[in-house]
Structure formats: C-alpha cells, structure tokens
C-alpha atoms as a PDB file:
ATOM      1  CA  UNK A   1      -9.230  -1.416   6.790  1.00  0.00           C
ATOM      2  CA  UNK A   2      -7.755  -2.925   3.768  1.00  0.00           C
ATOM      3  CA  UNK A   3      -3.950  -2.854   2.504  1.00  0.00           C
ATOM      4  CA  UNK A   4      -3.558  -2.233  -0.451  1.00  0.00           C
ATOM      5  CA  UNK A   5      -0.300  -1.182  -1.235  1.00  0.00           C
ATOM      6  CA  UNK A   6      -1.976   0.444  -3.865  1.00  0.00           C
ATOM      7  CA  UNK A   7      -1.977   4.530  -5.031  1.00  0.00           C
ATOM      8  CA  UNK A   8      -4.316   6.289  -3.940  1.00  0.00           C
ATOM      9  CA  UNK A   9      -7.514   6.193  -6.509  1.00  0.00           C
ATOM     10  CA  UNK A  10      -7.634   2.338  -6.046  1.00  0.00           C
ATOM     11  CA  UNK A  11      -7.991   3.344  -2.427  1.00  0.00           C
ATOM     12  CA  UNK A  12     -10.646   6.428  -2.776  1.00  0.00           C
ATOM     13  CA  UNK A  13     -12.545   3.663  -4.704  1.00  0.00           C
ATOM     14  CA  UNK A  14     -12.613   1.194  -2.048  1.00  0.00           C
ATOM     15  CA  UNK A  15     -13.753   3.757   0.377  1.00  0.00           C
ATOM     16  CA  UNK A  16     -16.573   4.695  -2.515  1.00  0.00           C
ATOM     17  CA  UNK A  17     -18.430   0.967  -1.801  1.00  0.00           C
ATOM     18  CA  UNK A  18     -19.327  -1.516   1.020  1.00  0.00           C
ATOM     19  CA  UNK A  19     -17.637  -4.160   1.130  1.00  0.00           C
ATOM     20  CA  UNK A  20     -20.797  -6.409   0.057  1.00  0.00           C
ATOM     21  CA  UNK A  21     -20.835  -4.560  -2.912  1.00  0.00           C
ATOM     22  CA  UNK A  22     -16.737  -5.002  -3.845  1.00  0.00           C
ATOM     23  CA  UNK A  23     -15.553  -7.728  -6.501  1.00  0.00           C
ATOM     24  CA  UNK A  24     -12.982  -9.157  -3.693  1.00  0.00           C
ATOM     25  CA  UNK A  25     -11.697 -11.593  -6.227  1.00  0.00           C
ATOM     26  CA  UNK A  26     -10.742  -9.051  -8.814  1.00  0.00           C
ATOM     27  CA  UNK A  27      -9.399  -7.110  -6.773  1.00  0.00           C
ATOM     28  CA  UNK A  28      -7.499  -9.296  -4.825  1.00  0.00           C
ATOM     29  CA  UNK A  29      -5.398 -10.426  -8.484  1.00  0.00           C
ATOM     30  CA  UNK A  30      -5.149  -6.931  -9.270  1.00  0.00           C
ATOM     31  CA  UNK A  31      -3.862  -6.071  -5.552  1.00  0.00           C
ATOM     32  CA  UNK A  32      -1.011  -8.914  -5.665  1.00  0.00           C
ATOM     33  CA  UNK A  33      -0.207  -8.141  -8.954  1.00  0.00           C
ATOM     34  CA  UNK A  34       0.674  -4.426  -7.701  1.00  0.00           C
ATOM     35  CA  UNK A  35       2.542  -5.811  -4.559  1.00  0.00           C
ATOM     36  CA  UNK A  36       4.674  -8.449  -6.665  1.00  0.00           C
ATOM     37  CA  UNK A  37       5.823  -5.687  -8.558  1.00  0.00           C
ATOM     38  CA  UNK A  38       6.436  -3.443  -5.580  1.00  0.00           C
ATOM     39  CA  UNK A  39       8.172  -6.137  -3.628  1.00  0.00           C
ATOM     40  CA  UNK A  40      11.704  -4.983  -4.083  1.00  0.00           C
ATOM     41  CA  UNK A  41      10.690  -1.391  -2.334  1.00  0.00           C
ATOM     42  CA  UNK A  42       9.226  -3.226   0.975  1.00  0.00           C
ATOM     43  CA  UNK A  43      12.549  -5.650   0.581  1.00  0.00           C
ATOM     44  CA  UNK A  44      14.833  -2.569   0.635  1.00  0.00           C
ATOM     45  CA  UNK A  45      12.815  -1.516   4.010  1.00  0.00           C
ATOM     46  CA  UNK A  46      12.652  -4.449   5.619  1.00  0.00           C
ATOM     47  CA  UNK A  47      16.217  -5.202   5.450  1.00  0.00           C
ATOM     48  CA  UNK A  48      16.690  -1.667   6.683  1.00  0.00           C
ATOM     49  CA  UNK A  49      15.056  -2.247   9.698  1.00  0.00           C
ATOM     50  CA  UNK A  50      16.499  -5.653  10.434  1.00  0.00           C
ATOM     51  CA  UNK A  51      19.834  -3.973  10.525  1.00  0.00           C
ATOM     52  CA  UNK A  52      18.533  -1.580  13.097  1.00  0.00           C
ATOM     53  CA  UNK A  53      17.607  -4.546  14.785  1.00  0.00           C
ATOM     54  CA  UNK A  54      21.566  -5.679  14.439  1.00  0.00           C
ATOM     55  CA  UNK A  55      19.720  -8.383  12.767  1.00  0.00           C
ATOM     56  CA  UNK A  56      16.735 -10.369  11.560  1.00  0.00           C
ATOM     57  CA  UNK A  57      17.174 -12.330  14.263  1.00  0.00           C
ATOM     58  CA  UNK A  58      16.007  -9.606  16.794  1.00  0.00           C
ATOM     59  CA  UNK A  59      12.436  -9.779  15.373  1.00  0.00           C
ATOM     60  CA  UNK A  60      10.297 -12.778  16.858  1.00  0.00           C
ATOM     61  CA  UNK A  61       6.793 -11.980  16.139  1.00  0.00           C
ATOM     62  CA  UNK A  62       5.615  -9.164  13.036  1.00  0.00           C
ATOM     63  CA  UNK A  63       2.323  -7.473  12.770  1.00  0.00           C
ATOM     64  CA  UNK A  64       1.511  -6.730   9.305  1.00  0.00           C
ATOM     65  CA  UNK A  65      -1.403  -4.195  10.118  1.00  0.00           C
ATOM     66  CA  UNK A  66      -3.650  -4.345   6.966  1.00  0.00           C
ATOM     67  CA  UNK A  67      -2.167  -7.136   5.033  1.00  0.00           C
ATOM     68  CA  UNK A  68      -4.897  -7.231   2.237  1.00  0.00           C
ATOM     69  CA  UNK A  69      -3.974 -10.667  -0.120  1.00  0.00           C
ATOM     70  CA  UNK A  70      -0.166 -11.709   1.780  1.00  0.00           C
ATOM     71  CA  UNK A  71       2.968 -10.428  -0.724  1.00  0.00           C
ATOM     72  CA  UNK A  72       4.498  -8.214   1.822  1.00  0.00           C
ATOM     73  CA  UNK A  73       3.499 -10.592   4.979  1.00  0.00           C
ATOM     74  CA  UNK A  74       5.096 -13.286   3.415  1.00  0.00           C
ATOM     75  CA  UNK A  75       8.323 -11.384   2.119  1.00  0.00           C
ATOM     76  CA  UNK A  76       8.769 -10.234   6.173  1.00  0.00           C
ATOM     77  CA  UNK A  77       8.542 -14.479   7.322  1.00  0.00           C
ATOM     78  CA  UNK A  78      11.595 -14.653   4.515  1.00  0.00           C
ATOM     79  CA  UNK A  79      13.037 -11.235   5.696  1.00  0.00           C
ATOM     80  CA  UNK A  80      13.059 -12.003   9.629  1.00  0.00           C
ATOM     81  CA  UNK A  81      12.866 -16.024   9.146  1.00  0.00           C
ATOM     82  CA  UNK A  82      12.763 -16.402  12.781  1.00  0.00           C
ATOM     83  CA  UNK A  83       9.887 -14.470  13.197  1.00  0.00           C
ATOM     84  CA  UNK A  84       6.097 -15.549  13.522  1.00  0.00           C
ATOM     85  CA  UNK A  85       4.063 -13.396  10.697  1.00  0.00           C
ATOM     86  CA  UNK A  86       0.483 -12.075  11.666  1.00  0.00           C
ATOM     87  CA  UNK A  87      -1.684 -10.840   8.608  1.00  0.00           C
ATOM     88  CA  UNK A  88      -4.020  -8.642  10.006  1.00  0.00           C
ATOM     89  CA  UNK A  89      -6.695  -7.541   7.607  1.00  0.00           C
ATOM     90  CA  UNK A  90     -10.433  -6.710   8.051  1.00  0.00           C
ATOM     91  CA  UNK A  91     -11.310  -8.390   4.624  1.00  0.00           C
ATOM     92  CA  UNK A  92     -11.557 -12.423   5.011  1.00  0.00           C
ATOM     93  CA  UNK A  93     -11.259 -13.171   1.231  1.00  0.00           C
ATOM     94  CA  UNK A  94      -7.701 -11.423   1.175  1.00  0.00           C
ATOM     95  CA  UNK A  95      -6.511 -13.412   4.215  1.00  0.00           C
ATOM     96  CA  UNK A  96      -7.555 -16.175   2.602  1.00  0.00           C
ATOM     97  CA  UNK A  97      -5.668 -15.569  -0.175  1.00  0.00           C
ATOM     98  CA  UNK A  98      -2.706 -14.326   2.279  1.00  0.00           C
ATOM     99  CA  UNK A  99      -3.040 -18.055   3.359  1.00  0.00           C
ATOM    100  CA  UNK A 100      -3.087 -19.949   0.215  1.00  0.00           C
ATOM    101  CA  UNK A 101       0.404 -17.632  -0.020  1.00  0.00           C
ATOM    102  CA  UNK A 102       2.119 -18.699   2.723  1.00  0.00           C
ATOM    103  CA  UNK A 103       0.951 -21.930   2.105  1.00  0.00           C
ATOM    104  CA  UNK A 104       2.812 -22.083  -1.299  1.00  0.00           C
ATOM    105  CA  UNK A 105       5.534 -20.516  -0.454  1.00  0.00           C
ATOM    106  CA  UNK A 106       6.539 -22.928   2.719  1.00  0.00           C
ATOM    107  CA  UNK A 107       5.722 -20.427   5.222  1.00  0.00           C
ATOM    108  CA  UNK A 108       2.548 -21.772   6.334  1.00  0.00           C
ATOM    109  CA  UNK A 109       4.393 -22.568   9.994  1.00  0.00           C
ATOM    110  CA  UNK A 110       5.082 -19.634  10.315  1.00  0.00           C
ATOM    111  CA  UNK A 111       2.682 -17.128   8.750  1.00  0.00           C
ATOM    112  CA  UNK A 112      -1.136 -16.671  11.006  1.00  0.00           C
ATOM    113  CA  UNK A 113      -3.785 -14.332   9.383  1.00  0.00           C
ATOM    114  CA  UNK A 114      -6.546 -12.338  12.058  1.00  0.00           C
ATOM    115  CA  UNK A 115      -9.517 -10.913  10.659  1.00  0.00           C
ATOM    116  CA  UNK A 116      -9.608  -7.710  12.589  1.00  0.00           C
ATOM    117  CA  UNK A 117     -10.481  -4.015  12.724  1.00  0.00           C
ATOM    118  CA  UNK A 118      -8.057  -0.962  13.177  1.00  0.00           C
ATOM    119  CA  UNK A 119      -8.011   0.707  15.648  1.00  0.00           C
ATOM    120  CA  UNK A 120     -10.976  -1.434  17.651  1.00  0.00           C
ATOM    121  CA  UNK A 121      -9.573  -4.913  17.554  1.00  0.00           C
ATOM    122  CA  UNK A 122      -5.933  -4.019  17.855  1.00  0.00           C
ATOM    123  CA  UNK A 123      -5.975  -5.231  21.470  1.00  0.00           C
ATOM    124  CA  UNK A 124      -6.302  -8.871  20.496  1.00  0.00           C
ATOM    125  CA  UNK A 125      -3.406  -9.109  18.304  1.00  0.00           C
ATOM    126  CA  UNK A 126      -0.575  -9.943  21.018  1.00  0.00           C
ATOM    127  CA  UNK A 127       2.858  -8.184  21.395  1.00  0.00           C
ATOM    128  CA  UNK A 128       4.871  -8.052  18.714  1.00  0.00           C
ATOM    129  CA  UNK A 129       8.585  -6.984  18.196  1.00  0.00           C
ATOM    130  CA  UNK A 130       7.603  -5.077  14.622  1.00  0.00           C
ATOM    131  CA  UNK A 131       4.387  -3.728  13.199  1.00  0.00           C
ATOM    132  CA  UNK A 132       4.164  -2.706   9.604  1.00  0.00           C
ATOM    133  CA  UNK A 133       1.612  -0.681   8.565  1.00  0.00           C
ATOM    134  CA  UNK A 134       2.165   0.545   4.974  1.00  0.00           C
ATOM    135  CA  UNK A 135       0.189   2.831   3.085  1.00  0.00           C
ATOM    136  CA  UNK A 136      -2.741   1.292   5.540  1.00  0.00           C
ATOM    137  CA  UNK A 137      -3.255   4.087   8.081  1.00  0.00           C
ATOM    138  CA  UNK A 138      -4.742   6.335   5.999  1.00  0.00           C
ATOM    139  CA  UNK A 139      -7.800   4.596   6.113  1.00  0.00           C
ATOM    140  CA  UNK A 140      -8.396   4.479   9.715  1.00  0.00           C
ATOM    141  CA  UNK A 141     -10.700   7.905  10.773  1.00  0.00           C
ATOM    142  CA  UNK A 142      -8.533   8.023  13.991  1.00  0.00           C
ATOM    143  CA  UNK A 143      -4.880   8.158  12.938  1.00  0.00           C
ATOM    144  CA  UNK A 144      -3.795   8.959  16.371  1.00  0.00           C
ATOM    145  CA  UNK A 145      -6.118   6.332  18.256  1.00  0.00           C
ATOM    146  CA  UNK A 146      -4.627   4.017  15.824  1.00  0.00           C
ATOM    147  CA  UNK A 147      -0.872   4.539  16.646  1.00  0.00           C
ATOM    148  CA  UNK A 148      -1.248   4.704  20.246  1.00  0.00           C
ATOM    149  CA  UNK A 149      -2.522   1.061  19.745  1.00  0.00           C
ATOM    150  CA  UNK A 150       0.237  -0.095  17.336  1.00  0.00           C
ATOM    151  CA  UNK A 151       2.138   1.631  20.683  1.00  0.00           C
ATOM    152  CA  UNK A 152       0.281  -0.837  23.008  1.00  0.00           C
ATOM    153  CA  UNK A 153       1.435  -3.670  20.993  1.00  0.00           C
ATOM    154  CA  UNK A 154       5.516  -3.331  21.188  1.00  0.00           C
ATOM    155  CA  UNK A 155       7.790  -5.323  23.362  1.00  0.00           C
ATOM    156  CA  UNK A 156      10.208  -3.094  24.867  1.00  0.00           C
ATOM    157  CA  UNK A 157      12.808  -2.277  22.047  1.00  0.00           C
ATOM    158  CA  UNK A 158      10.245  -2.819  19.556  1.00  0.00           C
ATOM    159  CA  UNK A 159       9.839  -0.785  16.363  1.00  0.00           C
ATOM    160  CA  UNK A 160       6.853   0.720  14.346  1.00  0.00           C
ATOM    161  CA  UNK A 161       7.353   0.860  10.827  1.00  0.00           C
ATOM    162  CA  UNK A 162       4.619   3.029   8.892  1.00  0.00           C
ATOM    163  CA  UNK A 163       4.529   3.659   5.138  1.00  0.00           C
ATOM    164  CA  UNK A 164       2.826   6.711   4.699  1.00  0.00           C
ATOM    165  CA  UNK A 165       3.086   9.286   2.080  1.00  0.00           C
ATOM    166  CA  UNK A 166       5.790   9.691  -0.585  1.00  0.00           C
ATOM    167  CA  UNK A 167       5.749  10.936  -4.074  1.00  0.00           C
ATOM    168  CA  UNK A 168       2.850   9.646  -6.721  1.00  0.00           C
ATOM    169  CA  UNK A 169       3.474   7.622  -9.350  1.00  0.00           C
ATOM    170  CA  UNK A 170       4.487   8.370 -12.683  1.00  0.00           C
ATOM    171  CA  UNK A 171       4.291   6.042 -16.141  1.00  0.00           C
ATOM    172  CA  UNK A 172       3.992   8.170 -18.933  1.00  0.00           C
ATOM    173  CA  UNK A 173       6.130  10.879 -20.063  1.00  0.00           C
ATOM    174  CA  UNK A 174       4.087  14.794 -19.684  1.00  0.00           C
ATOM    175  CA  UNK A 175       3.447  15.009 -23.749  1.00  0.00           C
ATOM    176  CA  UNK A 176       2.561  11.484 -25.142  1.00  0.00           C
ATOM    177  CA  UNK A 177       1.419  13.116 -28.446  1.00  0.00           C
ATOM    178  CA  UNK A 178      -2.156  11.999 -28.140  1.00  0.00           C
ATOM    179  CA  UNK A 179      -4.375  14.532 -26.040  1.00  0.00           C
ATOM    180  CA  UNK A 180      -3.196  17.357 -23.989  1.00  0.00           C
ATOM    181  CA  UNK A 181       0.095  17.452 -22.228  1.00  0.00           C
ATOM    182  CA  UNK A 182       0.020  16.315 -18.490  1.00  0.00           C
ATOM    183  CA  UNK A 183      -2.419  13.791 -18.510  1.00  0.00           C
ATOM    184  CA  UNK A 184      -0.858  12.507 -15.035  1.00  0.00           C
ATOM    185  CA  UNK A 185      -0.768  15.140 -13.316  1.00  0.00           C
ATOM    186  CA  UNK A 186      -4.277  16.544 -14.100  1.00  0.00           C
ATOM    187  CA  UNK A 187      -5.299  12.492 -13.069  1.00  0.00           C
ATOM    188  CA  UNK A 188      -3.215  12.743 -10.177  1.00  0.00           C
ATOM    189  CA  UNK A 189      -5.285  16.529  -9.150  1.00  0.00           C
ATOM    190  CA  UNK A 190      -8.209  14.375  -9.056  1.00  0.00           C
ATOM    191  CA  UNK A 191      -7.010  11.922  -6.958  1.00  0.00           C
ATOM    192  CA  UNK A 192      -5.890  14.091  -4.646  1.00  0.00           C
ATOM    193  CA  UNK A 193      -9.546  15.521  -3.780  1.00  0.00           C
ATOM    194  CA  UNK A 194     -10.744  12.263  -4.073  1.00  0.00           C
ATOM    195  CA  UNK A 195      -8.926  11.032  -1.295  1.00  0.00           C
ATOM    196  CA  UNK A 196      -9.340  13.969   1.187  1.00  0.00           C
ATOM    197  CA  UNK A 197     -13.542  12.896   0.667  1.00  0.00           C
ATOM    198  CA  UNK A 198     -12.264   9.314   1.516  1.00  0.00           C
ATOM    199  CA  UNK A 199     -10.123  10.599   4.357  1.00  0.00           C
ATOM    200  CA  UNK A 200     -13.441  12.987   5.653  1.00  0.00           C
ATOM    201  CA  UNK A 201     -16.204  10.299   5.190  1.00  0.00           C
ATOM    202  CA  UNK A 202     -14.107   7.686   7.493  1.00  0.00           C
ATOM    203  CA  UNK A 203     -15.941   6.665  10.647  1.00  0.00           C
ATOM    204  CA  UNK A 204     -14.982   8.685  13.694  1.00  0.00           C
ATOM    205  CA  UNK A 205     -12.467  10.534  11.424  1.00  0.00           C
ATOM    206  CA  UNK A 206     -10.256  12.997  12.905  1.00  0.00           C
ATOM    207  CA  UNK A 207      -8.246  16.041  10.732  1.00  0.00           C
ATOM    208  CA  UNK A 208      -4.350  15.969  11.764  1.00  0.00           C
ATOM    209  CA  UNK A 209      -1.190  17.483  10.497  1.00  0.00           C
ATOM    210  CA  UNK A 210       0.434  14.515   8.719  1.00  0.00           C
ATOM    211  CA  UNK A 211       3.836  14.980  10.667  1.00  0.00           C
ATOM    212  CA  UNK A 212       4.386  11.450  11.238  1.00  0.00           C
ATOM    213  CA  UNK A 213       7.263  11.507  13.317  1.00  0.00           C
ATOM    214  CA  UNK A 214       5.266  13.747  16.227  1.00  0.00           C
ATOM    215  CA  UNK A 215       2.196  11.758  15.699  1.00  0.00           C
ATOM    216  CA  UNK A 216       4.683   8.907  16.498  1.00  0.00           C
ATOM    217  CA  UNK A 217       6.133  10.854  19.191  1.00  0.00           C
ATOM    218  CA  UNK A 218       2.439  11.695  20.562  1.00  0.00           C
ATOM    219  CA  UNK A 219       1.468   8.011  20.842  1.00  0.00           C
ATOM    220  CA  UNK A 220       4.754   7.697  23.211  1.00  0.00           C
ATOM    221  CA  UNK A 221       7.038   6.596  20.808  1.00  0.00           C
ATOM    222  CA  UNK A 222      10.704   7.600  20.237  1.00  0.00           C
ATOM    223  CA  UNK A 223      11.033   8.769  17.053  1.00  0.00           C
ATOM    224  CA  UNK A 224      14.310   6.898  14.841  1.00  0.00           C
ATOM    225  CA  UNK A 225      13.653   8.813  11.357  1.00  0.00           C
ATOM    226  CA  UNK A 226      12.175   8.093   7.932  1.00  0.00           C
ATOM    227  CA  UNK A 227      13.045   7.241   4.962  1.00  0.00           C
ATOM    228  CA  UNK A 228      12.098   6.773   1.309  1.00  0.00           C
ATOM    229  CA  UNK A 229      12.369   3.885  -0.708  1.00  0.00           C
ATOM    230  CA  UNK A 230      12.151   4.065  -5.099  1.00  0.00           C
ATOM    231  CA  UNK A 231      10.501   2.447  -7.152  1.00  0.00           C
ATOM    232  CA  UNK A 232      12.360   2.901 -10.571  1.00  0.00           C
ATOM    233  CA  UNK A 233      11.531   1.120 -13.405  1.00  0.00           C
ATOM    234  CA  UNK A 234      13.073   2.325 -16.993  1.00  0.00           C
ATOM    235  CA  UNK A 235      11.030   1.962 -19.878  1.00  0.00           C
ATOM    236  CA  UNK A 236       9.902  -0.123 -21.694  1.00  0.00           C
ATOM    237  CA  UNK A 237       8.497  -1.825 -19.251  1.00  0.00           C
ATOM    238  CA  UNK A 238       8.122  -5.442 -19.662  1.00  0.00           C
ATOM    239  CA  UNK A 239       5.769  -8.466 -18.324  1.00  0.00           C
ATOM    240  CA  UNK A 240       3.800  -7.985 -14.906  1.00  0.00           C
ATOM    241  CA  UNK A 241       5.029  -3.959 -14.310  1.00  0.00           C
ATOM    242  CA  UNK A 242       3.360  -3.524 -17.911  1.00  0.00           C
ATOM    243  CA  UNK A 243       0.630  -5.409 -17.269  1.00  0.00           C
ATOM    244  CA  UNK A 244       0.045  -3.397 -14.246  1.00  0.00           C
ATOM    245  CA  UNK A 245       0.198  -0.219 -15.441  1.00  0.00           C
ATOM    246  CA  UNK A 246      -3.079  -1.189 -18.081  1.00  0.00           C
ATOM    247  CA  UNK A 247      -4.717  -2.709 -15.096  1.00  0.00           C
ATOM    248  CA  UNK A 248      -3.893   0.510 -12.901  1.00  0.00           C
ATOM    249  CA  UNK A 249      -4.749   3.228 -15.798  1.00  0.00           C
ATOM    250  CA  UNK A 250      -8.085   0.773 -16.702  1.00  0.00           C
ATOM    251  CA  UNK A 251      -9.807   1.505 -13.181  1.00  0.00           C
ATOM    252  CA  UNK A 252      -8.589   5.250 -13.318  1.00  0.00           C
ATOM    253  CA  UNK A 253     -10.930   5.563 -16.607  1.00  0.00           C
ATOM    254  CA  UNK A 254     -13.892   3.443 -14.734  1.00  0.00           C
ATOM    255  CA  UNK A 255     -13.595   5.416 -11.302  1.00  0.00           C
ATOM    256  CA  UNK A 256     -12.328   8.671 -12.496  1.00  0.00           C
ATOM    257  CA  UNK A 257     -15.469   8.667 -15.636  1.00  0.00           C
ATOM    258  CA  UNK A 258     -17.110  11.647 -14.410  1.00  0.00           C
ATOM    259  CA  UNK A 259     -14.340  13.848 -13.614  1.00  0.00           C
ATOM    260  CA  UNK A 260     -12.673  13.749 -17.130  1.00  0.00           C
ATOM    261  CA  UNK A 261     -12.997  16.349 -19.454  1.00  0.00           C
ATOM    262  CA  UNK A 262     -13.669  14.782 -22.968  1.00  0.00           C
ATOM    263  CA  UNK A 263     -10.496  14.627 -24.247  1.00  0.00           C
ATOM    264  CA  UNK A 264      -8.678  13.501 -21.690  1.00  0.00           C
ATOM    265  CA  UNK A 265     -11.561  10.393 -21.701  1.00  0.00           C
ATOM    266  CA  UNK A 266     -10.658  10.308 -25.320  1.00  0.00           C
ATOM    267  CA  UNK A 267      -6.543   9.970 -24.835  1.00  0.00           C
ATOM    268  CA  UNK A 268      -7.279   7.356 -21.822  1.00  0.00           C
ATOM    269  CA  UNK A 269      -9.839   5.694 -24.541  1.00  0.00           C
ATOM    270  CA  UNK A 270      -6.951   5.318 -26.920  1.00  0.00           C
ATOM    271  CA  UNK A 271      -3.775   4.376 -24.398  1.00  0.00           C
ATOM    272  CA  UNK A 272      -6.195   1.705 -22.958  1.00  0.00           C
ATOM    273  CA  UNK A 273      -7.032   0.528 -26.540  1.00  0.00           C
ATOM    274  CA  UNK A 274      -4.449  -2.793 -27.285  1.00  0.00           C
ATOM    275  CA  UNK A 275      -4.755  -2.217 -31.184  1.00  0.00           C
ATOM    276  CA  UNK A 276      -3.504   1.442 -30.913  1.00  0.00           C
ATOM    277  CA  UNK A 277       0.312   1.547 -31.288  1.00  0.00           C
ATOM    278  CA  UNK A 278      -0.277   4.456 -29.197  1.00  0.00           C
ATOM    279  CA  UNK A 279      -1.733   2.094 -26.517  1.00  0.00           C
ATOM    280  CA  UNK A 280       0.053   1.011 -22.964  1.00  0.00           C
ATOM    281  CA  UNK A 281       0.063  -2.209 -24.300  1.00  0.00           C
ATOM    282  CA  UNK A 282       2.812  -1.306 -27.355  1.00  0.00           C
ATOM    283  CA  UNK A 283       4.220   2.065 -26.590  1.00  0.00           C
ATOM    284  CA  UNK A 284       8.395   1.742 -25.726  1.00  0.00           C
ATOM    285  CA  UNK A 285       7.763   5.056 -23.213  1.00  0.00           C
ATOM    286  CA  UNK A 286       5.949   3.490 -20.569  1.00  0.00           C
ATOM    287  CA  UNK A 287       7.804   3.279 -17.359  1.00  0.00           C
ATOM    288  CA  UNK A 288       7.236   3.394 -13.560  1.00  0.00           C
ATOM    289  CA  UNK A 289       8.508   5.413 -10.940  1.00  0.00           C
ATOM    290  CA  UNK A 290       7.518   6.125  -7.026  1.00  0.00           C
ATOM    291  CA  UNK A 291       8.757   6.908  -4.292  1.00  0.00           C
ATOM    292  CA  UNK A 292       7.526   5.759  -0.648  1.00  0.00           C
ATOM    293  CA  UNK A 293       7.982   7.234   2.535  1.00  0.00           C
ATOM    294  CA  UNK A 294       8.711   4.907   5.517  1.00  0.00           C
ATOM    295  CA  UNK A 295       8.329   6.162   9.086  1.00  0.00           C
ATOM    296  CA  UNK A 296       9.753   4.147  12.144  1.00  0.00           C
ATOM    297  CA  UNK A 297      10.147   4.489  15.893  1.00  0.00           C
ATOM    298  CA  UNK A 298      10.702   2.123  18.842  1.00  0.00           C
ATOM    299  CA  UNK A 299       9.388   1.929  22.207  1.00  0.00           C
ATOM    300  CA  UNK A 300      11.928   2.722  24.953  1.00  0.00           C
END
C-alpha cells in the first residue's frame, strides 16, 4: 500500500503495474509535488485533532499509515512536536525519500520510517496515540481487517484519523471553448470505474458499504464524527498548484488513452500543449478545488 495523497486515476494506475515495473522516482516528485500543494488541507486537520486532544501535547507517538515520499509525516512531527513520527509505507524508495525529508527539515530525531504491509504487518508497528491514514485505505482488499488493526494499535484515549472519500477535484471551468463541454466530469466517469476494477482486483478484497463511521464502530471504535477539509484555490493559479495541474492532467491523457473518445484526446492534446494559449500552461481559468473527507474515532 502506497499513499499517495493523490486523486484517484494516479491511484487506479498504480494498482494497473507491479511495483518492479513503476518509475518510483517520477513518481515520487510528482507525489510530493501534489502533497506540498495539499499541505494546508492535512494542516487544517491536524490541528483539528490536536485540539480534541486539548493539545498537541497529548500525542506522543503518530502512525502515518501509508506515508508514500514524507510531506504529511513530517507536517504531523511540526503539528504534535512532541510526538515521535512513524512513516509507514510498503514502497522503500518513498521512505527513503520520507527520510531525506525529515532529514532536511530538522526532524530527523524525531521522524522513523517502517517498510511494512497493511493490514499484515500492522502488528509490528507499536502503540501509538494517533494513526493517520489518508486517502490510503482504499487500497487495502480488507478495509475492515485493516481498521480493526489500526484498532489494535491505540493507547487508551487514542484517536484514528482516516481520510477517505470527499468530493473530486475540479480545475477547469465545464465549457473551456475547445472540445465538448464537461471534459471533467466525463474524465472523472472514467475514473470512477477505473477505481472500482482497482478496488475488485485487490488481494483478499472484500465489498463493504463505505459508511466509515460504522466500519469504525465495527472495529470497536467510538465513533467522534467527520469532517471535510477544502482545498480552494482561485484562478489563475500560479507556481507549483499550476505546475501540478499539467503534471496531474499529463498522466490522465497517458493512463486514460484508450478510454477517450477522439475529441476529447484532441482538447487534452491541446490544454497539455505549452504553445497553445489555450494550454494549462497560459490559460487565466485554471484553478483547483477539493474537498476531503476526514473520519476519526478514539478508543475508549
């Protein structure tokens, strides 16, 4: 299991290769780029827990359950700075890069990265006063197995905090004047199937209804709400949130090549061209909005 913090065609294209056959390096730039500019969503959460917490100070040890390359693990050592960080991740190149992170940023005392496998492995991990799993579960066949272990793992008063679900992204406006109207939301149709084949091809996977606060409940948890956390970015965008939406919309035209009709391979063609004033790269009307959904109960 690999977190991405991604949407979810990165992720259906993950699933779509071994992990022999994946560009870890690419990805991995392309992966903190995404989390860099998603930072301020997982900063709004975190702080929202640590007041639940009455405090940062509550929080001794985190689990960040599918850390992929380190953003998020090392923004929760700064958010709960008394707090030893665990980067859990089943990818060794990312936790290397997770490490070079902390490293840099001064956190290297307190930041540890595990190469490990959800749910198989979670028993080695230690207690912990917080796991985070966001937008990580998903790929785990056994949802349920998966939170009972993140259950195993609390100390008493501890708190699961699970990203899962929300609204999809949106960067362009519905008519861009090039192609067909609704060139996002046809994409987004796409994606959708894509992932429930991900979601059904998962080893040991198991069909649920995505109520995470009883699938919380069921892994003897006590429910404490959810919440969702925007992402809202006005056009224009500027700098790395541009950047990212070319780098986002350029692997939706390699992974989604076969499921395009021709025009809307065309119109993708153009927006990904840097000449075209029409282009991501130069169009004012380019913006960036999501929403994430953040799930969290405690043990008793």
């Amino acid at each position: 299991m690999t977190h991405t913090h991604s949407d979810s065609q990165t992720k259906s294209h993950q699933h779509g290769h071994h992990a022999t056959d994946f560009d870890w390096d690419a990805l991995g730039t392309h992966l903190e780029h995404e989390a860099e500019v998603h930072r301020p969503v997982y900063e709004q959460a975190a702080a929202w827990i640590a007041g639940r917490f009455r405090g940062a100070q509550g929080v001794r040890r985190v689990l960040d359950i599918g850390s992929g390359p380190g953003v998020i693990t090392c923004m929760l050592a700064e958010a709960f700075p008394d707090a030893e960080v665990v980067a859990v991740d089943s990818t060794p190149a990312l936790l290397e890069r997770a490490r070079a992170r902390a490293e840099r940023s001064g956190l290297g005392e307190r930041v540890r990265t595990v190469v490990a496998e959800v749910p198989g492995e979670l028993g080695s991990l230690g207690e912990a006063d917080l796991v985070w799993a966001a937008n990580s579960l998903h790929h785990v066949g056994d949802q349920r197995a998966a939170l009972t272990g993140f259950a195993g793992l609390l100390r008493p008063g501890g708190t699961v905090a699970l990203f899962e679900g929300g609204l999809p992204v949106r960067r362009l406006p519905r008519d861009i004047r090039i192609g067909r109207p609704g060139l996002e939301a046809r994409l987004e149709a796409v994606s959708s199937e894509r992932f429930t084949q991900m979601r059904e091809a998962l080893p040991g996977a198991k069909p649920e209804v995505e109520d995470w606060s009883a699938l919380l409940a069921a892994a003897g948890l006590t429910p404490d709400g959810s919440r969702s956390f925007l992402l809202d970015l006005p056009a224009p965008l500027t700098g790395a949130a541009r950047h990212l939406v070319v780098d986002s919309f350029t692997r939706l035209r390699e992974v989604f090549a076969e499921h395009l009709t021709a025009d809307d391979a065309a119109t993708l063609d153009r927006l990904l061209d840097a000449r075209d004033e029409a282009g991501l790269a130069r169009r004012r009307d380019v913006f960036l909005l999501q929403a994430r959904t953040l799930h969290i109960a405690h043990r008793a």
